[in-house]
Structures are given as C-alpha cells and as structure tokens.
Protein backbone atom coordinates (compact mmCIF):
# COMPACT_ATOMS: atom_id res chain seq x y z
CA UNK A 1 -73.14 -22.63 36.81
CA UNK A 2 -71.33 -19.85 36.28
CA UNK A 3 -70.03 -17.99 32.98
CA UNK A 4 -66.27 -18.85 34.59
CA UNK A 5 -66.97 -21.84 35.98
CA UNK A 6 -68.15 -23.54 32.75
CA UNK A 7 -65.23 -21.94 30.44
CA UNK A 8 -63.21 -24.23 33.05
CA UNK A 9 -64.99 -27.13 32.64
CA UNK A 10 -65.74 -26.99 28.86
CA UNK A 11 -62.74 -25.86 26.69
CA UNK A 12 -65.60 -24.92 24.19
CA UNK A 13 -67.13 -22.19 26.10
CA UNK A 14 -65.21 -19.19 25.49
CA UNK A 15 -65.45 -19.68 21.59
CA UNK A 16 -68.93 -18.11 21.29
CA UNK A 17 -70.89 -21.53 20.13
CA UNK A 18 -74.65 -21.13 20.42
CA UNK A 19 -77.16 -23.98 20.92
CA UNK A 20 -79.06 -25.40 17.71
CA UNK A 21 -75.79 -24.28 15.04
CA UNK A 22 -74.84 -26.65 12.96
CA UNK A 23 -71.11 -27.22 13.01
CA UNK A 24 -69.02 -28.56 10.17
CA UNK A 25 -65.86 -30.26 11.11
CA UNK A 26 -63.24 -30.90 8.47
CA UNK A 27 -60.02 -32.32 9.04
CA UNK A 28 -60.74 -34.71 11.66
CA UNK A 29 -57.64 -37.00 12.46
CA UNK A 30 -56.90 -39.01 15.58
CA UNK A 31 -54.70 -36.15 16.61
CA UNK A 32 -57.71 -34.00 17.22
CA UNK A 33 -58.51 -32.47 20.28
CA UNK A 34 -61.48 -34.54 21.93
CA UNK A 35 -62.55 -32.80 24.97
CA UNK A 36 -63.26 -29.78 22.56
CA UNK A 37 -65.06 -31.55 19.99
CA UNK A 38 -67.48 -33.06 22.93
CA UNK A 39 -67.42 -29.59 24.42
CA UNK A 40 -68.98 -27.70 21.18
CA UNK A 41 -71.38 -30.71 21.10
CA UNK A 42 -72.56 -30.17 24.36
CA UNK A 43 -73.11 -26.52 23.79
CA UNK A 44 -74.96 -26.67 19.93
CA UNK A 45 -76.98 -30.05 21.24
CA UNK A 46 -75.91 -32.10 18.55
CA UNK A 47 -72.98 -33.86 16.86
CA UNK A 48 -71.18 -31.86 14.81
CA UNK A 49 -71.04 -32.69 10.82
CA UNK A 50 -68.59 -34.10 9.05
CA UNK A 51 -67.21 -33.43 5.58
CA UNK A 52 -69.82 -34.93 3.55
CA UNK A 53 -72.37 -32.99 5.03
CA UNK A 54 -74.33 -31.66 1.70
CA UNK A 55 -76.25 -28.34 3.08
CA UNK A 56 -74.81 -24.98 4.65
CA UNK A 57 -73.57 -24.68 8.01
CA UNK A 58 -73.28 -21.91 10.65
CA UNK A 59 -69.60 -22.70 11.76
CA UNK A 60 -66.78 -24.69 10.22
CA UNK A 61 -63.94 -26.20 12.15
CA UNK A 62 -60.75 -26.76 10.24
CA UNK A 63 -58.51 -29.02 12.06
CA UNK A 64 -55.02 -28.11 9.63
CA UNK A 65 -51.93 -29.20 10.08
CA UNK A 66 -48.66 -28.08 7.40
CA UNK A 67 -48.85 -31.64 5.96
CA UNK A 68 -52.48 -31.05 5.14
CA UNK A 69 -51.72 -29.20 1.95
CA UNK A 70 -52.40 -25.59 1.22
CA UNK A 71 -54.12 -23.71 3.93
CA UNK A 72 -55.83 -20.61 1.15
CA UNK A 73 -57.45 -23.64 -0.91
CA UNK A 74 -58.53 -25.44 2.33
CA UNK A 75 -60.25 -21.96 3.70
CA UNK A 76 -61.57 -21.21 0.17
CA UNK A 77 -63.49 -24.76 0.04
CA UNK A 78 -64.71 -24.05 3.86
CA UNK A 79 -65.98 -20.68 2.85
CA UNK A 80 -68.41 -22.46 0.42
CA UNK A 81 -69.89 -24.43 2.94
CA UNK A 82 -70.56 -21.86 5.55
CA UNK A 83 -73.88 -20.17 5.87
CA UNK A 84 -73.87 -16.61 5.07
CA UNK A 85 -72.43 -14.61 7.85
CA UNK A 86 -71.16 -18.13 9.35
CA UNK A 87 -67.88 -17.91 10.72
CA UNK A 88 -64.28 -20.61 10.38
CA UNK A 89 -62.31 -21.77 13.43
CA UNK A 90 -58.93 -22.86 11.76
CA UNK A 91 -57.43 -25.04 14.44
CA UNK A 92 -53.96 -25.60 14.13
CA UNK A 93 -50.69 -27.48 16.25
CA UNK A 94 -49.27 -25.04 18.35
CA UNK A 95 -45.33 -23.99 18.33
CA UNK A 96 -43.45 -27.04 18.57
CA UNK A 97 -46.03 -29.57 17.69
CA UNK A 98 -46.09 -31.66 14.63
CA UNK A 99 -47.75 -29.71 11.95
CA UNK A 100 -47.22 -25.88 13.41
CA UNK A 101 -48.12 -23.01 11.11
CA UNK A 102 -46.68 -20.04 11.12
CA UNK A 103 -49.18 -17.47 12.16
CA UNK A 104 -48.02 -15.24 8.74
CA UNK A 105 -48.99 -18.23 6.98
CA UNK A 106 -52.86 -18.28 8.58
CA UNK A 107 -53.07 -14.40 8.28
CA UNK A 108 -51.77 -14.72 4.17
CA UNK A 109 -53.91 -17.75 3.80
CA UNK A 110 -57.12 -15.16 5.59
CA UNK A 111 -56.28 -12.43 3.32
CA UNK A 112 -56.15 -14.34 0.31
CA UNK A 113 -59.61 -16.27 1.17
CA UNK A 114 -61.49 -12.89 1.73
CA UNK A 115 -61.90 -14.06 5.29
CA UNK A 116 -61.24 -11.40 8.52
CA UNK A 117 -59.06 -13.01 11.04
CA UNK A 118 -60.87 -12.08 14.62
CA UNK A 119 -59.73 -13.61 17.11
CA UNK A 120 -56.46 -15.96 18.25
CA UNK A 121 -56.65 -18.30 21.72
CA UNK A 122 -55.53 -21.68 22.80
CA UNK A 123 -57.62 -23.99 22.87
CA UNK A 124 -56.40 -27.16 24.04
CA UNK A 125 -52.89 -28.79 25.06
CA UNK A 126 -52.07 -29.29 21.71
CA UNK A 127 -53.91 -26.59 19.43
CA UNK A 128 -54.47 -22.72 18.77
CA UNK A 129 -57.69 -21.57 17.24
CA UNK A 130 -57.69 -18.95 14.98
CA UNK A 131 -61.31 -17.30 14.42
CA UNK A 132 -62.22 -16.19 10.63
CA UNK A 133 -65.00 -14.50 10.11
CA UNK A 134 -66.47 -14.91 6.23
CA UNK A 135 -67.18 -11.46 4.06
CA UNK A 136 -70.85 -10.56 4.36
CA UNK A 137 -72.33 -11.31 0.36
C-alpha cells in the first residue's frame, strides 16, 4: 500500500509511530478517539500502555480535556515517564467541543514543562494533536 493510501485508511499514519515503541496512553475516557488508538496499535504491534505502566516509554499520549485539571502538571508527570528523547502527543477537543483548550494555553503549558511544541494536526472528528518533543538530558 501506499504512503497516501494508508494515511487514509489509518488516522495514525501521518504521526510518525514506528513499529516495536511502546506507547503510554494517559487520559483515556470513553470520549476518546478509537479508530486512532487501534490505528497506533496497528502500526507499534502492540497495545498501547496504560497509566500504571511502571517502566519508560518511547511516546506518551495525553488525551486532556479543560476539566482534566492543569495541563503544565499533567505534561510535567508525562515527561517523567517518557524515555529519553521520547516524544508527548497532547490530544485535545477541538474548537467547539466539550473540553477545548486554547492553543496559548498548550503552548504556556509546553514552555513551562521544558517541552518543544513541533507539530499541530487534526487528528480525528473530534480532536487536535499537538506534538511535544521532551528536552534532550
């Protein structure tokens, strides 16, 4: 399959997932976008880890929503689970959904954390991704 034609079939392609990461997901909630979570599966080859996960990981997915409390202290705790040179994909409601951040908020709430914002797409119906990259040690 093509490069294109598998970005249109998996919402998870064009995120830069790589097969055998392990991929920390925090902030799961029925609300979540499903079709990406099984898309990033299919690409790593394995089910991504949840919160109680007790070793490092190469990627952390923050599902965050305003309700979910403050967004620096949430990117702070993901930072110490993250692998050295790992990266964060905040995902967040977009405009008009229940639980939309401000995009000053998640570049503040970057800043503050040490983290280098990257990259901004949609990535489902319902969500925005926001890629973080963590400071190299």
């Amino acid at each position: 399959m093509t490069e294109s034609g598998n970005e249109r079939t998996n919402p998870a392609a064009r995120l830069g997932f790589e097969h055998g990461q392990v991929v920390q997901e925090i902030g799961y909630d029925d609300d979540v976008d499903h079709d990406l979570r099984e898309g990033i599966e299919s690409i790593i080859g394995r089910e991504l880890v949840d919160e109680d996960y007790d070793d490092v990981a190469d990627v952390v997915l923050l599902w965050f929503r305003d309700e979910d409390g403050d967004l620096t202290d949430a990117l702070v705790d993901a930072l110490g689970l993250l692998e050295e040179g790992g990266m964060i994909w905040l995902f967040t409601p977009k405009t008009g959904r229940d639980g939309y951040i401000e995009p000053s908020d998640i570049s503040d709430g970057a800043q503050t954390s040490g983290l280098s914002q990257t990259k901004s797409i949609s990535v489902g119906k319902d969500w925005s991704g926001t890629r973080l990259a963590s400071p190299k040690r």
